[in-house]
Protein backbone atom coordinates (compact mmCIF):
# COMPACT_ATOMS: atom_id res chain seq x y z
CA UNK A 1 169.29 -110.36 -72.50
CA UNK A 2 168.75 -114.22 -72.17
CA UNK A 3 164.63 -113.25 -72.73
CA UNK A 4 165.28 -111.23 -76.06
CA UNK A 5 167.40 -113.74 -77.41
CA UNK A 6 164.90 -116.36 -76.82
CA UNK A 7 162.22 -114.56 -78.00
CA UNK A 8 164.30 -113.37 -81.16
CA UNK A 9 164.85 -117.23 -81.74
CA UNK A 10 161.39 -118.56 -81.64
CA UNK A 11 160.22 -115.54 -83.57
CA UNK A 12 162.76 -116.36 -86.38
CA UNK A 13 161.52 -120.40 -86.29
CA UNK A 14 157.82 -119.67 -86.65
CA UNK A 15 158.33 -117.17 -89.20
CA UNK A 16 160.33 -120.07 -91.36
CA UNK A 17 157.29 -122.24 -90.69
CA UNK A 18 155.08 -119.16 -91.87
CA UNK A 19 156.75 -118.81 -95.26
CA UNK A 20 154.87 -121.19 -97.22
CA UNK A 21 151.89 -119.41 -97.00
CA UNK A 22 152.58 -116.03 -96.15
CA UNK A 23 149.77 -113.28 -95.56
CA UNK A 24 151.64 -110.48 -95.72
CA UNK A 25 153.91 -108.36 -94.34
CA UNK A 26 153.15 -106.93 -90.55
CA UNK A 27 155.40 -103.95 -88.84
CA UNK A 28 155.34 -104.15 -84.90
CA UNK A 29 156.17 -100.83 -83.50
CA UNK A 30 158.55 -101.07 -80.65
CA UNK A 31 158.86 -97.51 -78.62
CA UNK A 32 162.56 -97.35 -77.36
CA UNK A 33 161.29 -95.10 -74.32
CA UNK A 34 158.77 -95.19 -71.46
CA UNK A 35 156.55 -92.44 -71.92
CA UNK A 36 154.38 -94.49 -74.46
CA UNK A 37 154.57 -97.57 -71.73
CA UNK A 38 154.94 -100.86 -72.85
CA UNK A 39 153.58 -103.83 -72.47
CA UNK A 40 156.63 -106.62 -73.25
CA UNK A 41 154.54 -109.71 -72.93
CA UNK A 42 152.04 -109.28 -75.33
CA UNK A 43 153.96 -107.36 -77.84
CA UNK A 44 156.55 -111.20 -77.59
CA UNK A 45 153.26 -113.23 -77.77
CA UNK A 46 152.24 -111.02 -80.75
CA UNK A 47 155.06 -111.55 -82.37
CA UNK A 48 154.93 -115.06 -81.82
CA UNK A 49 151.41 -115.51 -82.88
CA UNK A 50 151.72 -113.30 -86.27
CA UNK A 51 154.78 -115.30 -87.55
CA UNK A 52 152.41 -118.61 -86.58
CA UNK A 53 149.88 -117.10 -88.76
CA UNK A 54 151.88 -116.48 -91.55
CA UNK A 55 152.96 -113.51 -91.48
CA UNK A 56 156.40 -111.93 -92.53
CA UNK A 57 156.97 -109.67 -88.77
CA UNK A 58 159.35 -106.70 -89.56
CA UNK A 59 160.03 -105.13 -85.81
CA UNK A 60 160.53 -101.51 -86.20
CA UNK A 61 162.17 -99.81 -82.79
CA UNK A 62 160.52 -95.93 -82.66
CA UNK A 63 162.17 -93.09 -80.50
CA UNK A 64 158.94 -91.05 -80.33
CA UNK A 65 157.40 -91.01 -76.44
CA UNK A 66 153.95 -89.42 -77.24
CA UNK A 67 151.12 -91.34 -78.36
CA UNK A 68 149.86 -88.99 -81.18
CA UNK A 69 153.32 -89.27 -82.72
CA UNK A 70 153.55 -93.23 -82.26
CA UNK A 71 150.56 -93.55 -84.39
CA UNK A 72 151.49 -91.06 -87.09
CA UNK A 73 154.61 -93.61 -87.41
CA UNK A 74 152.06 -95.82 -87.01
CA UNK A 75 150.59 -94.81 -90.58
CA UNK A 76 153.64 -94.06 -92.26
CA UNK A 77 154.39 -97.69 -92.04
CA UNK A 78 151.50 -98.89 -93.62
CA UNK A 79 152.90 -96.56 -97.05
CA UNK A 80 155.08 -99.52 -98.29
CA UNK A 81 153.42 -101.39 -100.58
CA UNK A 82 154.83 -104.25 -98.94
CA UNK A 83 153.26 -103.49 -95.55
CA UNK A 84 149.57 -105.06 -95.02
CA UNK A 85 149.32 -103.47 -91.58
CA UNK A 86 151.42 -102.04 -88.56
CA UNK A 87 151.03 -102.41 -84.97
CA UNK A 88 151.62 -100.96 -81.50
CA UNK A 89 151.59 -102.35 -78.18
CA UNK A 90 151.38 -100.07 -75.58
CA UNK A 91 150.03 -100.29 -71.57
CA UNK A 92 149.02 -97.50 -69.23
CA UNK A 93 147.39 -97.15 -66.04
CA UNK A 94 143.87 -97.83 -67.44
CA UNK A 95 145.08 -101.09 -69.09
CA UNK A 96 146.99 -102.32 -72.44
CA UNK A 97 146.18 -101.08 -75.72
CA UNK A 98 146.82 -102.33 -79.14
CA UNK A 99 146.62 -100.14 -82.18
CA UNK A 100 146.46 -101.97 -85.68
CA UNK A 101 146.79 -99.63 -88.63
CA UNK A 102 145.51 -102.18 -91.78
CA UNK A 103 146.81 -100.40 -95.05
CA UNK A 104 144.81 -97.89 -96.51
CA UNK A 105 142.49 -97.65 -93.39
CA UNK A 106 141.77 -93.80 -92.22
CA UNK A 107 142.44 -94.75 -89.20
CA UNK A 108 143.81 -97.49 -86.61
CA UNK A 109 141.65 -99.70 -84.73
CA UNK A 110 141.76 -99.87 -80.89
CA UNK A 111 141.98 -103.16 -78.71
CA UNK A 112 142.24 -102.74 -74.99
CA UNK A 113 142.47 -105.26 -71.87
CA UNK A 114 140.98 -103.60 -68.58
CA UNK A 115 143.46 -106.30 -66.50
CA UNK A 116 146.72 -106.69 -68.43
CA UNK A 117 148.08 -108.33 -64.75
CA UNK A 118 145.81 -110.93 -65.31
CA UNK A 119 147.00 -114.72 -65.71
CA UNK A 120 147.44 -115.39 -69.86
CA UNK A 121 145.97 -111.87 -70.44
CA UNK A 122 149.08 -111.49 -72.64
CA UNK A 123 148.37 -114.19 -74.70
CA UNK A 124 144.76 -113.87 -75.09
CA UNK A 125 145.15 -110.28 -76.44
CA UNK A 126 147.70 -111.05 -79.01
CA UNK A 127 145.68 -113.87 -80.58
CA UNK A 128 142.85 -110.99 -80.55
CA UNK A 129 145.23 -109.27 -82.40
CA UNK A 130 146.37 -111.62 -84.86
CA UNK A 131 141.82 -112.21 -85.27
CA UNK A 132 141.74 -108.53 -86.07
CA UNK A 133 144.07 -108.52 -89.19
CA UNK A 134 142.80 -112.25 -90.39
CA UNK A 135 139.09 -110.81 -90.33
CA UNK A 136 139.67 -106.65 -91.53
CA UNK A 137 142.58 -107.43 -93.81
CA UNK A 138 142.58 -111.41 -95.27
CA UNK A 139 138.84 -112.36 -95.63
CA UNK A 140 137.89 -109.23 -97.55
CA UNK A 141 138.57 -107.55 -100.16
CA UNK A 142 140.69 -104.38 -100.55
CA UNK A 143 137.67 -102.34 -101.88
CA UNK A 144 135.27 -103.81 -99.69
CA UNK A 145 133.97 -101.72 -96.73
CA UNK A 146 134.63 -103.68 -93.23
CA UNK A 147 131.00 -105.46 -92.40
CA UNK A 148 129.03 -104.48 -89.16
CA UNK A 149 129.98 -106.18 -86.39
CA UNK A 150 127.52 -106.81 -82.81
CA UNK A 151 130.01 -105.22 -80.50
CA UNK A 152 132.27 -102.85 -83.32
CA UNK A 153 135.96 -101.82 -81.63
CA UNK A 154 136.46 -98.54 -80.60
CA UNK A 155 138.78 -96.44 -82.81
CA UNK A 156 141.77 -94.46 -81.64
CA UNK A 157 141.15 -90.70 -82.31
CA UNK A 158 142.44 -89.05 -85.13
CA UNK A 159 146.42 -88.17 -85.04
CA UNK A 160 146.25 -84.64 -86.26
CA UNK A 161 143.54 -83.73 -83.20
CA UNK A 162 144.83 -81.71 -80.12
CA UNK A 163 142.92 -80.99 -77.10
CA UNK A 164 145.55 -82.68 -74.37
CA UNK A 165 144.94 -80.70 -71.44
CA UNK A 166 147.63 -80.27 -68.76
CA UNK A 167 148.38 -77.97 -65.47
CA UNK A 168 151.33 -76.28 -65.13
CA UNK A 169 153.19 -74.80 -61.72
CA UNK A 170 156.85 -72.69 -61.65
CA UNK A 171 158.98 -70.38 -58.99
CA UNK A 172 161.72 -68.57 -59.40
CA UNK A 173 162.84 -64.94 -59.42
CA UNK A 174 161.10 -61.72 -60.80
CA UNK A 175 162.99 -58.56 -61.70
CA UNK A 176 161.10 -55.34 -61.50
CA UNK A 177 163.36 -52.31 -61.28
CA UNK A 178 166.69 -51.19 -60.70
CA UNK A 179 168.14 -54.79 -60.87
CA UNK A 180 165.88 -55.17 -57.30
CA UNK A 181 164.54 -58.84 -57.58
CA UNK A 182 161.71 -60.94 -55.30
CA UNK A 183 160.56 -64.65 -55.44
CA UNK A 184 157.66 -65.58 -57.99
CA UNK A 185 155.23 -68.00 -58.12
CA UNK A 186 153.34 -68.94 -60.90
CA UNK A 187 149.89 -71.33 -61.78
CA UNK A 188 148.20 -72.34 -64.64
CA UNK A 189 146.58 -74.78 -67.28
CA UNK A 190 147.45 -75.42 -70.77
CA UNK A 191 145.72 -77.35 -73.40
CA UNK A 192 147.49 -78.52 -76.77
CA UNK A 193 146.54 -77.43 -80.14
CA UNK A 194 147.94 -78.75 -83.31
CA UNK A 195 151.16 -79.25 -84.62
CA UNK A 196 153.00 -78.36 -81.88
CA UNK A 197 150.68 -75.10 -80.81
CA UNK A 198 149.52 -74.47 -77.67
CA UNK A 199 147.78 -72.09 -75.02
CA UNK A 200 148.35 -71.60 -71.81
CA UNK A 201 146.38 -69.63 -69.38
CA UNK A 202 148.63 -68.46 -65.96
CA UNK A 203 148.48 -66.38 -62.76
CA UNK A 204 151.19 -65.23 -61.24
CA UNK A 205 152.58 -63.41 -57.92
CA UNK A 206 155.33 -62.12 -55.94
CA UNK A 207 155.88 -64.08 -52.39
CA UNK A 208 158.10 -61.38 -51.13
CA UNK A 209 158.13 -57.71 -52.07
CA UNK A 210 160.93 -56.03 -54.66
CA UNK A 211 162.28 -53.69 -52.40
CA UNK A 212 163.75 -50.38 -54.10
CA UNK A 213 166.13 -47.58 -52.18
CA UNK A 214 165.45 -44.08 -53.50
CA UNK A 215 166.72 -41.30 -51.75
CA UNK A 216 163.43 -40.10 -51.26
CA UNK A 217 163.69 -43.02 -49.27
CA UNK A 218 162.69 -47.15 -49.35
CA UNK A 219 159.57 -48.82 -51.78
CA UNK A 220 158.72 -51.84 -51.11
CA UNK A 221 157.06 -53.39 -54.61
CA UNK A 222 154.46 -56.05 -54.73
CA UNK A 223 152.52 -57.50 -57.47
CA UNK A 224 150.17 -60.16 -58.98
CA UNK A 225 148.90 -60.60 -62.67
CA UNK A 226 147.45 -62.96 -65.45
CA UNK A 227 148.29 -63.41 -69.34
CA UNK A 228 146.95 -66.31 -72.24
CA UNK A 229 150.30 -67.32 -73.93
CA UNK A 230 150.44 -69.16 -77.33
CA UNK A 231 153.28 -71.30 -77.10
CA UNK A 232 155.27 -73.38 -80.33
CA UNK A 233 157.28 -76.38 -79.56
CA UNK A 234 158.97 -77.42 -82.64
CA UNK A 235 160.01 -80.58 -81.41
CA UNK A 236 157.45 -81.88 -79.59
CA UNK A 237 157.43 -85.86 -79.52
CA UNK A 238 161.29 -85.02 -78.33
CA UNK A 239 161.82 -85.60 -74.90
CA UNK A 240 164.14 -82.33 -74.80
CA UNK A 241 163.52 -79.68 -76.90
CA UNK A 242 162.59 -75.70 -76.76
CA UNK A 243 160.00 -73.89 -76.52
CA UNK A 244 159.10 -70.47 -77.79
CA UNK A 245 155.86 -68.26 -77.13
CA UNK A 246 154.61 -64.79 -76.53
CA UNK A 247 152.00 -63.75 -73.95
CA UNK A 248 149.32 -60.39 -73.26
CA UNK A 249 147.87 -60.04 -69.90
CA UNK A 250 147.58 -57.27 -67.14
CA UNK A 251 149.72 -56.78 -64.28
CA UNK A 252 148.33 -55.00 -61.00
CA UNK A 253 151.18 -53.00 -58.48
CA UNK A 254 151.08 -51.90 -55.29
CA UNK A 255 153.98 -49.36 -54.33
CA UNK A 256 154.50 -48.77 -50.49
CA UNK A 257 156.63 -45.72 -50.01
CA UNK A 258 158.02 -45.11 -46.61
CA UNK A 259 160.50 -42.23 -45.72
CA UNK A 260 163.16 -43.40 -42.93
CA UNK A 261 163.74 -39.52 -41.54
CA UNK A 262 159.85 -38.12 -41.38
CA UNK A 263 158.36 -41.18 -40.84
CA UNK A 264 155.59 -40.43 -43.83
CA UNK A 265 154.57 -43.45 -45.60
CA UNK A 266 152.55 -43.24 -49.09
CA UNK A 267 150.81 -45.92 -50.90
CA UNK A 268 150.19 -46.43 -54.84
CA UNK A 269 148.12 -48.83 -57.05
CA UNK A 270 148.18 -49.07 -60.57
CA UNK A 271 147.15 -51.84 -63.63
CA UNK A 272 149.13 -51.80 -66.45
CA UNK A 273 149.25 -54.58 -69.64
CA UNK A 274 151.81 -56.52 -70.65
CA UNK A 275 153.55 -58.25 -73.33
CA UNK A 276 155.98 -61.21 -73.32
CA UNK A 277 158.24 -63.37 -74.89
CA UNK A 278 159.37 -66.98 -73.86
CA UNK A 279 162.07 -68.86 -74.25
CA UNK A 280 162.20 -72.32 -72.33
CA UNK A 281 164.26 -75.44 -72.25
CA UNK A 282 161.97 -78.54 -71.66
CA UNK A 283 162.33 -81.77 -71.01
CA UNK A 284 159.25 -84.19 -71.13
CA UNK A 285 157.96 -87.23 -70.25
CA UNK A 286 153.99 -88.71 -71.29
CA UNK A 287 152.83 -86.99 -68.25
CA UNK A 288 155.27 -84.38 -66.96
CA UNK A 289 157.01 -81.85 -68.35
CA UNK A 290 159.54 -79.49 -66.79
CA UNK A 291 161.23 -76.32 -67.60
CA UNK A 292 163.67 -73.88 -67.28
CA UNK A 293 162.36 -70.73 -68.40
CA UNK A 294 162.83 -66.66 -69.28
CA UNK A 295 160.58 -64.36 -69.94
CA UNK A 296 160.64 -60.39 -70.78
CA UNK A 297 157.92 -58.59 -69.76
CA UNK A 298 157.01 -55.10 -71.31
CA UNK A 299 154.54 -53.02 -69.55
CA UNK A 300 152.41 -51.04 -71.09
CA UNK A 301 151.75 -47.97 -69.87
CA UNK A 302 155.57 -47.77 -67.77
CA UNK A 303 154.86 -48.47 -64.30
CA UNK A 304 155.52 -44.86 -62.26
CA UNK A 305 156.89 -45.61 -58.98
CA UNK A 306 156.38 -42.45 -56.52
CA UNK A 307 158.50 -42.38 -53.32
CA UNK A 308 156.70 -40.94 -49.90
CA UNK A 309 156.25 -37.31 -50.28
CA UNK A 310 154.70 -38.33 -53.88
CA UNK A 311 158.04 -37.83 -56.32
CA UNK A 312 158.45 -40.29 -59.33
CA UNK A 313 161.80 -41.56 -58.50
CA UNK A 314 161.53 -44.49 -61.17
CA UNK A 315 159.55 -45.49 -64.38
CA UNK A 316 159.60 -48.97 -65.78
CA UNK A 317 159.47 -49.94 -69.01
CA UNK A 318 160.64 -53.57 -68.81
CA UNK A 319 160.15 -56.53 -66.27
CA UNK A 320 161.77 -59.75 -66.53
CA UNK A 321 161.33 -63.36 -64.90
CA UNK A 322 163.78 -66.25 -64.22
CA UNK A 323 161.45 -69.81 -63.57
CA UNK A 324 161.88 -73.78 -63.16
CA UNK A 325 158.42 -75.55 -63.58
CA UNK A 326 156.46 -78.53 -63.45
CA UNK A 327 153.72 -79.79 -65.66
CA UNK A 328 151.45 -82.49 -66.09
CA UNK A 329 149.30 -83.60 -68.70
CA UNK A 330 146.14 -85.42 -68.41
């Protein structure tokens, strides 16, 4: 507390001394949340250094955690007139990062420092920063491309692009027929889209068998199966939100009659498709998501299920799973 106070202090000092020839006006992002990592020393020596420089510094706390949103906020700050640029500050395993969206600009430019522990790294990046805007936004003009440069910054990618990539694993319980139930496990990888699309591609499998009592006598149930899913998360720079998707794959069974009194056992295989809906709660971090999910299954054709002396004792239409899962996201 003693720290922000401070920093708020000097901050409001140098941007007094800043006012007589002021350069603009510059909006630091400030993510309120982790996911987006920060970096709090060099976004306080930014500050420091942009109000030294003349600028009027407008801090602007954000409550989005994933990247692609930050710098869509990122852009809509640059739309006041007012606004000559906007900037975030953000560190991650690979090193810090500074994004510097200079008004009217298609998109932001990318600093990065490979060893933010360093001693002064801090510093020295934020007076990078604070070179950046003096050289792309005061010394040329506003319909002037930006000149060449030896050793030209990388740029972030465009915010509307998808392509994150992520793997995805869940258990819980399956649901087969007759209200008889068995343990599921399920695998897969999913890769983002746009706008809060994406697919998913999963196998799943029973650990245990669904075991069924017929009069006919006991049928023990297993199966495995795949589907692609196309999944909608309306909320998706949220860390909780729901998620809503449908799925087609193929489902393979393997029935093992077995009658108690005779002794005669009988054994079935059969493929049938499927289609799904799901409905999951999720709660999500940069990296990890996790979810509580359900999903009804339709099979198409009905599954027959034959007892051991070959009678149908059951046909099922509908399948249904209960399952808690973990994701992460490159």
């Amino acid at each position: 507390m003693k720290r922000a106070l401070k920093s708020a202090l000097v901050l409001a000092i140098l941007s007094i001394v800043g006012l007589g020839h002021a350069a603009g006006r510059v909006v630091v992002l400030k993510p309120t949340h982790g996911a987006a990592s920060t970096w709090p020393e060099a976004t306080r020596s930014a500050l420091a250094e942009l109000a030294l420089a003349g600028f009027e510094v407008v801090v602007e706390p954000s409550q989005e955690i994933l990247l692609e949103r930050l710098l869509q906020q990122l852009k809509q700050a640059t739309l006041d007139e007012s606004t000559v640029a906007s900037v975030l500050i953000t560190r991650t395993p690979a090193g810090g990062f500074g994004y510097v969206w200079i008004r009217e600009a298609p998109r932001p430019l990318q600093l990065m420092e490979e060893q933010p522990d360093s001693a002064l790294a801090h510093n020295a990046f934020a007076l990078r920063l604070v070179d950046v805007l003096r050289e792309r936004r005061l010394t040329l003009p506003a319909t002037e491309a930006p000149k060449p440069r030896d050793n030209p910054m990388p740029e972030a990618p465009s915010t509307n692009a998808g392509g994150r990539l992520g793997l995805h694993a869940a258990a819980g319980m399956s649901w087969v027929a007759a209200g008889a139930m068995a343990p599921r496990i399920q695998f897969g990888a999913q890769m983002e889209l746009m706008n809060g699309f994406s697919l998913s591609l999963s196998g799943h499998s029973l650990l245990a068998p669904v075991s069924l009592a017929t009069e006919a006598g006991d049928v023990s149930i297993y199966s495995r199966g795949a589907s692609l899913a196309l999944l909608f998360d309306p909320r998706v720079a949220n860390r909780w939100g729901v998620l809503a998707g449908a799925a087609t794959g193929t489902t393979w069974f393997r029935s093992n009659g077995r009658d108690s009194a005779t002794h005669v056992a009988r054994s079935d295989v059969a493929t049938v498709g499927t289609l799904s809906l799901l409905l999951a709660g999720r709660f999500r971090t940069d990296r990890f998501v996790a979810t509580l999910s359900g999903e009804p299954q339709w099979l198409l054709p009905k599954l027959r299920i034959t007892s051991a002396d070959g009678r149908e004792v059951e046909r099922v239409r509908l399948a249904f799973a209960l399952m808690l899962g973990l994701g992460w996201q490159v």
